[in-house]
Protein backbone atom coordinates (compact mmCIF):
# COMPACT_ATOMS: atom_id res chain seq x y z
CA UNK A 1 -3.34 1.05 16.80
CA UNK A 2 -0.04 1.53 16.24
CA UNK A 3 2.48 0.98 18.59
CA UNK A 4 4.69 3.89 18.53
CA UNK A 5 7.22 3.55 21.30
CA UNK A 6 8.42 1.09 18.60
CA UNK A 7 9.20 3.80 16.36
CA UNK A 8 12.87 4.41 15.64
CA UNK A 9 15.89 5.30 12.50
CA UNK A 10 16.06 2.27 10.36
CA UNK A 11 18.39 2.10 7.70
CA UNK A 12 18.77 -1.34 6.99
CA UNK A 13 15.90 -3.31 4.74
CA UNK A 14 13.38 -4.57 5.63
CA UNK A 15 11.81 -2.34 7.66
CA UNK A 16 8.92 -3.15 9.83
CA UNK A 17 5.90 -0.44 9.02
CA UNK A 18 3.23 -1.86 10.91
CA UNK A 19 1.93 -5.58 12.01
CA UNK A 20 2.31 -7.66 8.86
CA UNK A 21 3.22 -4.69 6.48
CA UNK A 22 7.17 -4.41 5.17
CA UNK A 23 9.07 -2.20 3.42
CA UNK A 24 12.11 -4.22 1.36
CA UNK A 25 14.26 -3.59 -2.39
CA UNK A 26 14.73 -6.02 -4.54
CA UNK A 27 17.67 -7.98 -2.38
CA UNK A 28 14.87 -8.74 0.43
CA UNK A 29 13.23 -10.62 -2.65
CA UNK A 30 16.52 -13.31 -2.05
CA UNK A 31 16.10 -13.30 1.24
CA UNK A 32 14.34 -16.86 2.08
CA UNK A 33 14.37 -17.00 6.00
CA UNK A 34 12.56 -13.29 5.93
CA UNK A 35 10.18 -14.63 3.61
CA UNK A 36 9.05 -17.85 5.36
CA UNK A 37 9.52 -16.72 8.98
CA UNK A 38 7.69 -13.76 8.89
CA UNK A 39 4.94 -15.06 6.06
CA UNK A 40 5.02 -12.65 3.24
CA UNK A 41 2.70 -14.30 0.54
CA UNK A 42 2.11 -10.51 -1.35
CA UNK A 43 4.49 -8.77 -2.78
CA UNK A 44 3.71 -5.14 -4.33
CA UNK A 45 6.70 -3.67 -6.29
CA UNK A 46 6.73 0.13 -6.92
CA UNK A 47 9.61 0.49 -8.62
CA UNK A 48 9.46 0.71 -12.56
CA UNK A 49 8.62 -2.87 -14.11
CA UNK A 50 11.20 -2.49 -16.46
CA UNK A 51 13.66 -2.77 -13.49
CA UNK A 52 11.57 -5.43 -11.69
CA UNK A 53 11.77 -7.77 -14.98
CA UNK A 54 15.67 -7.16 -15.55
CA UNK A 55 16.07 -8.22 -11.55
CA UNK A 56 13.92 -10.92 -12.47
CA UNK A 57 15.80 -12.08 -15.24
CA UNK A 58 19.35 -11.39 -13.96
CA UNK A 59 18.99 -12.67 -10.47
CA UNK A 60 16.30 -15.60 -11.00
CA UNK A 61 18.66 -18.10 -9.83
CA UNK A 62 19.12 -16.03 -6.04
CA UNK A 63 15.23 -15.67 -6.03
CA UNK A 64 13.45 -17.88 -3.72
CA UNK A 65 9.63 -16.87 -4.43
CA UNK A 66 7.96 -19.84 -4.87
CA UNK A 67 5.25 -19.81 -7.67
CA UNK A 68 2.32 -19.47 -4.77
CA UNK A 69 3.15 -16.34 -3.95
CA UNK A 70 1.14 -13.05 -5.51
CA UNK A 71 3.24 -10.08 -7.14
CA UNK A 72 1.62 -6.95 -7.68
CA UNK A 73 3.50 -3.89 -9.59
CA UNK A 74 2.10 -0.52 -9.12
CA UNK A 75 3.70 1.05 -12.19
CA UNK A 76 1.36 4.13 -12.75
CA UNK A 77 3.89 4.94 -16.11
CA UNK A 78 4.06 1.90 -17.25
CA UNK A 79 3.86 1.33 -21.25
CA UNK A 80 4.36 -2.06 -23.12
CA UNK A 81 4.76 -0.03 -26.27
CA UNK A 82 8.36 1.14 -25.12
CA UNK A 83 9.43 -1.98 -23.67
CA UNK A 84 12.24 -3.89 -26.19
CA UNK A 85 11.59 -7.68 -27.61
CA UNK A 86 13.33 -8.56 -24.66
CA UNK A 87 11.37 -7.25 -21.72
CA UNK A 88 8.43 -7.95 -23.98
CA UNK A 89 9.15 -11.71 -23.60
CA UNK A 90 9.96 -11.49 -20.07
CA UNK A 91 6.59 -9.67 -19.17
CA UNK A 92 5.10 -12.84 -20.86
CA UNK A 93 7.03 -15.44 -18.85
CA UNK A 94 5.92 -13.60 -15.59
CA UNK A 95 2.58 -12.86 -16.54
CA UNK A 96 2.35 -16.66 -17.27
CA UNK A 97 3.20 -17.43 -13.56
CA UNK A 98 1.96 -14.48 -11.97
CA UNK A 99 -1.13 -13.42 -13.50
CA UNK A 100 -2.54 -17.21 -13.08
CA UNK A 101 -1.94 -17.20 -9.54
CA UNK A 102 -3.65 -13.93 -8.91
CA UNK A 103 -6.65 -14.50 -11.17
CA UNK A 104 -7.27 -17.80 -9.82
CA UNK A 105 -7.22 -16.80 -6.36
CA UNK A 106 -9.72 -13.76 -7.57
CA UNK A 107 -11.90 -15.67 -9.55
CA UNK A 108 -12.38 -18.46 -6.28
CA UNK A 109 -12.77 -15.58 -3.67
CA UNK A 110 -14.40 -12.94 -4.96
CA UNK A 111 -16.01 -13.37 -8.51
CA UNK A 112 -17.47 -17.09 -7.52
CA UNK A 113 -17.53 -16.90 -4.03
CA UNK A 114 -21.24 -17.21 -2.18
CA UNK A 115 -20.25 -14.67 0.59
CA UNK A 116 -19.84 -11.92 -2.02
CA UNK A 117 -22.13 -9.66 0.20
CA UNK A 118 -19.64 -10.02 3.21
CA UNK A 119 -16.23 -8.71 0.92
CA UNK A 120 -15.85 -5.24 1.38
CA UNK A 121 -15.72 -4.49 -1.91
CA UNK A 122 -19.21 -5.12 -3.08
CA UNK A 123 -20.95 -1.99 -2.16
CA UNK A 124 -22.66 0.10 -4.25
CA UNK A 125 -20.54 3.77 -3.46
CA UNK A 126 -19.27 4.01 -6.95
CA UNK A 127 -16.41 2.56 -9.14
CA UNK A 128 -13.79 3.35 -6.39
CA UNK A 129 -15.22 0.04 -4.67
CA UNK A 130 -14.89 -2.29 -7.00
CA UNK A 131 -11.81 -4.73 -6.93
CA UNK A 132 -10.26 -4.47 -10.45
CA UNK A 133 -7.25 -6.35 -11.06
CA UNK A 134 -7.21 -8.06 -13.89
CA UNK A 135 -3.11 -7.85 -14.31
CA UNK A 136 -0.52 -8.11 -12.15
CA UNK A 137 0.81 -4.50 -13.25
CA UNK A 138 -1.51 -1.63 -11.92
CA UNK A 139 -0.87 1.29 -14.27
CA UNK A 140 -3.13 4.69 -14.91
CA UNK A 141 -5.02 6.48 -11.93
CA UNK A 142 -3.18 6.30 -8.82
CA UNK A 143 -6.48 6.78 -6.84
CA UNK A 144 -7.76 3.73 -8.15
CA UNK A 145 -4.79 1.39 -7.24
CA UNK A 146 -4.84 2.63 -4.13
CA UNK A 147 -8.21 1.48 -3.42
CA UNK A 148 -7.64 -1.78 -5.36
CA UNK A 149 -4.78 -2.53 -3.47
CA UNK A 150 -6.07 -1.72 -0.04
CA UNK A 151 -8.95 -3.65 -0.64
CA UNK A 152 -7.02 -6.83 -2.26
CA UNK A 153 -4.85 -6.68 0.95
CA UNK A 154 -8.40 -6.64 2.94
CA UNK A 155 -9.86 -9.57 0.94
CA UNK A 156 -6.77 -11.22 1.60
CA UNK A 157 -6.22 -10.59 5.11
CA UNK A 158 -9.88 -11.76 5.88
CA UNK A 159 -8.92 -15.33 4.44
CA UNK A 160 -5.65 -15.45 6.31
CA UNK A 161 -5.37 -12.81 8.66
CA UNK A 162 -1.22 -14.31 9.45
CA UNK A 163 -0.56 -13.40 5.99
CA UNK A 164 2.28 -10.54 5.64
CA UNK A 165 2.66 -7.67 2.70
CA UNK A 166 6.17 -6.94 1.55
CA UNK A 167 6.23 -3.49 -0.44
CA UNK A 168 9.37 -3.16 -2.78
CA UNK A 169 11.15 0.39 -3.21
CA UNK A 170 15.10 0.88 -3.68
CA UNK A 171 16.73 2.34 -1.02
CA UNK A 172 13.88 4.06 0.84
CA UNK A 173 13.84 7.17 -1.06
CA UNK A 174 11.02 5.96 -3.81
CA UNK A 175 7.49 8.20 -3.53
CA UNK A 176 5.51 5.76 -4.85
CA UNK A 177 6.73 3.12 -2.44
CA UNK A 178 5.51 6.06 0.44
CA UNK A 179 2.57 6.68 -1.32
CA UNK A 180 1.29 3.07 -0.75
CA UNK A 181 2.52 2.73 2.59
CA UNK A 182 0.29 5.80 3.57
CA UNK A 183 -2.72 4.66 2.07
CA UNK A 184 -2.39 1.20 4.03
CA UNK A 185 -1.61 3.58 7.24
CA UNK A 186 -4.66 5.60 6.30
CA UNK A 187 -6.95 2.31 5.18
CA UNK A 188 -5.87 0.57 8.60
CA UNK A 189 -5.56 3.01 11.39
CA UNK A 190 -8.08 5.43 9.74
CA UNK A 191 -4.71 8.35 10.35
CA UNK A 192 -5.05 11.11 8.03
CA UNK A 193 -2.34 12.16 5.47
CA UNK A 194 0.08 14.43 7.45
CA UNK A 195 -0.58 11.43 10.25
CA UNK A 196 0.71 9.17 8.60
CA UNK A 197 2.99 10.61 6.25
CA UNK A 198 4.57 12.03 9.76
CA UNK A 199 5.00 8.38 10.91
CA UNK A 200 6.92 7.47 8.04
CA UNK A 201 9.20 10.21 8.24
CA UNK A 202 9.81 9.12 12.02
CA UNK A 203 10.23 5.43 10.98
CA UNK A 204 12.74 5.54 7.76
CA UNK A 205 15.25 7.89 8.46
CA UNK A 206 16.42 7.43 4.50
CA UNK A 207 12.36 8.50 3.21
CA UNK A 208 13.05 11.51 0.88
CA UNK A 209 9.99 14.15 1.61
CA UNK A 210 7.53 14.66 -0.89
CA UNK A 211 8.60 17.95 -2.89
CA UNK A 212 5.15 20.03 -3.51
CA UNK A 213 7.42 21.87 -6.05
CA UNK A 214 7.40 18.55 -8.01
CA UNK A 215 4.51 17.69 -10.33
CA UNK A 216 4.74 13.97 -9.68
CA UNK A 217 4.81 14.47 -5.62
CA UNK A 218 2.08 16.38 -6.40
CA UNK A 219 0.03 14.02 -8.11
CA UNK A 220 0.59 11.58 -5.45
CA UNK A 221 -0.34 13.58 -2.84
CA UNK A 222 -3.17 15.40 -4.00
CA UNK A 223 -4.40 11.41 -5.01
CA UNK A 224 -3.50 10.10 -1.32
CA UNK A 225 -5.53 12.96 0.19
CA UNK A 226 -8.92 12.14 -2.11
CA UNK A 227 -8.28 8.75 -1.36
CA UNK A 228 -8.60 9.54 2.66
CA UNK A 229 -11.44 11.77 1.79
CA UNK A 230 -13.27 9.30 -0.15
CA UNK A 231 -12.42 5.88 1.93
CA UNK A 232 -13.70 7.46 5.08
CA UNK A 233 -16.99 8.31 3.03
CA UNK A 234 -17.18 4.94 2.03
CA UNK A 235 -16.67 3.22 5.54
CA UNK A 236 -19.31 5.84 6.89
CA UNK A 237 -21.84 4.39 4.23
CA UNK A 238 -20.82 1.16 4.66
CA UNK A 239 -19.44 0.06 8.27
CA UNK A 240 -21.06 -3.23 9.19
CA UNK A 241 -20.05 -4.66 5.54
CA UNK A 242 -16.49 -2.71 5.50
CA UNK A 243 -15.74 -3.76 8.79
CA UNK A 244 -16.72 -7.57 9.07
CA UNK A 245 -14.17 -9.61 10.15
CA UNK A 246 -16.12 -12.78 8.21
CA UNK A 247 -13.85 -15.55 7.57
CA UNK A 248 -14.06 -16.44 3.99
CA UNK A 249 -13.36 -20.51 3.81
CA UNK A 250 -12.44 -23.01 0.97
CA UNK A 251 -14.59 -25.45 -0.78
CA UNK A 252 -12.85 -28.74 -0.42
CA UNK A 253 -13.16 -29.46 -3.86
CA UNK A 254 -10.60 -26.20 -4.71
CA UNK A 255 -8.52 -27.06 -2.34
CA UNK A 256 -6.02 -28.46 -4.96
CA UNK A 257 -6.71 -25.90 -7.05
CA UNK A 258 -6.07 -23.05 -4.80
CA UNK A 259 -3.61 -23.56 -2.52
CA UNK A 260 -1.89 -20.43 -2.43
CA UNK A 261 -1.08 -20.45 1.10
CA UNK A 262 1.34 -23.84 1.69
């Protein structure tokens, strides 16, 4: 469980959620001595991708993210149709770099892997279990990318369980950004919605509260509550495979390949 006698007003990034869980903007991204000391090797970005790529491309030289790392962007809105030439060809660049790395480290764990029946996404409930990623930008059904992104960070964690998550918002007042964190409260510590939207509230004295008068705050919490609904029916079905703490290892041969975690 959490600890929370830890809990207190932060209001400088990045903030400490949990064990091995962050919450940063885009200047933690430049920040190399957070990133190697405290092991981040995922990053999930929740702010628009539009504003991730012109960060990208107007700060690349301050970046220190070395090309091993994995970059997720949960973009529910996102449309490539109303992007301009240039954020076209930027997409492409990182999608070159990005999308390899991820894929790769899919395809070796999870498609190809002989374990399968130990990951905890390969039960039978119903779509809501099945990893999907096939892009580094998760758009469409919020529901969805909460599960795939719970479930990545699972798959991950039972590889390296050191590994840290860094989630990207601005300055703490993003929904989306909360909307993650609470599903990774909800996935990990099994707390409920007003649980663990109440922790966050405690934590970040900047978090802006979800507006019920808003359709989008709405949407996200009507999606976060299904998704507690619906992951506890899941673990209930499934508990010995959800819950195995099975080490996935490497085939030597891959090891060049794969080495995502230097």
């Amino acid at each position: 469980m959490i600890d929370d006698s830890s809990i207190k007003s932060i209001e400088e990034f990045p903030i400490k959620i949990c064990p091995s869980i962050y919450l940063g903007n885009f200047q933690t991204l430049t920040n190399d001595k957070f990133l190697n000391e405290d092991n981040i090797q995922i990053v999930i970005n929740c702010l628009p991708m539009t504003k991730f790529l012109k960060f990208f491309n107007e700060e690349g030289d301050k970046i220190v993210l070395p090309t091993n790392k994995m970059i997720l962007n949960l973009d529910p809105k996102f449309d490539i149709n109303q992007l301009n030439q240039d954020e076209i060809y930027q997409l492409d660049e990182f999608n070159k770099v990005y999308n390899k790395i991820l894929q790769n480290y899919l395809n070796f764990f999870y498609k190809n892997n002989d374990n399968l029946n130990f990951l905890i996404h390969s039960t039978n409930y119903n779509d809501l279990t099945k990893l999907t990623i096939n892009n580094p930008i998760l758009t469409g059904n919020l529901l969805v990318q909460f599960f795939n992104i719970t479930r990545f960070i699972k798959l991950c964690r039972n590889i390296d369980s050191k590994i840290s998550i860094l989630i990207i918002s601005d300055d703490g007042h993003y929904q989306l950004s909360s909307a993650l964190l609470i599903s990774i409260l909800m996935d990990n510590y099994n707390y409920n919605f007003d649980a663990s939207y109440q922790y966050l509230l405690n934590l970040n004295s900047n978090l802006k509260p979800f507006n019920s008068n808003f359709y989008d705050d709405l949407i996200i919490t009507e999606n976060l509550k299904k998704f507690y609904f619906e992951n506890c029916k899941i673990k209930s079905l499934n508990p010995s495979i959800l819950t195995t703490n099975y080490k996935l290892k490497r085939r030597n041969d891959y090891d060049d390949e794969v080495s995502l975690y230097i």
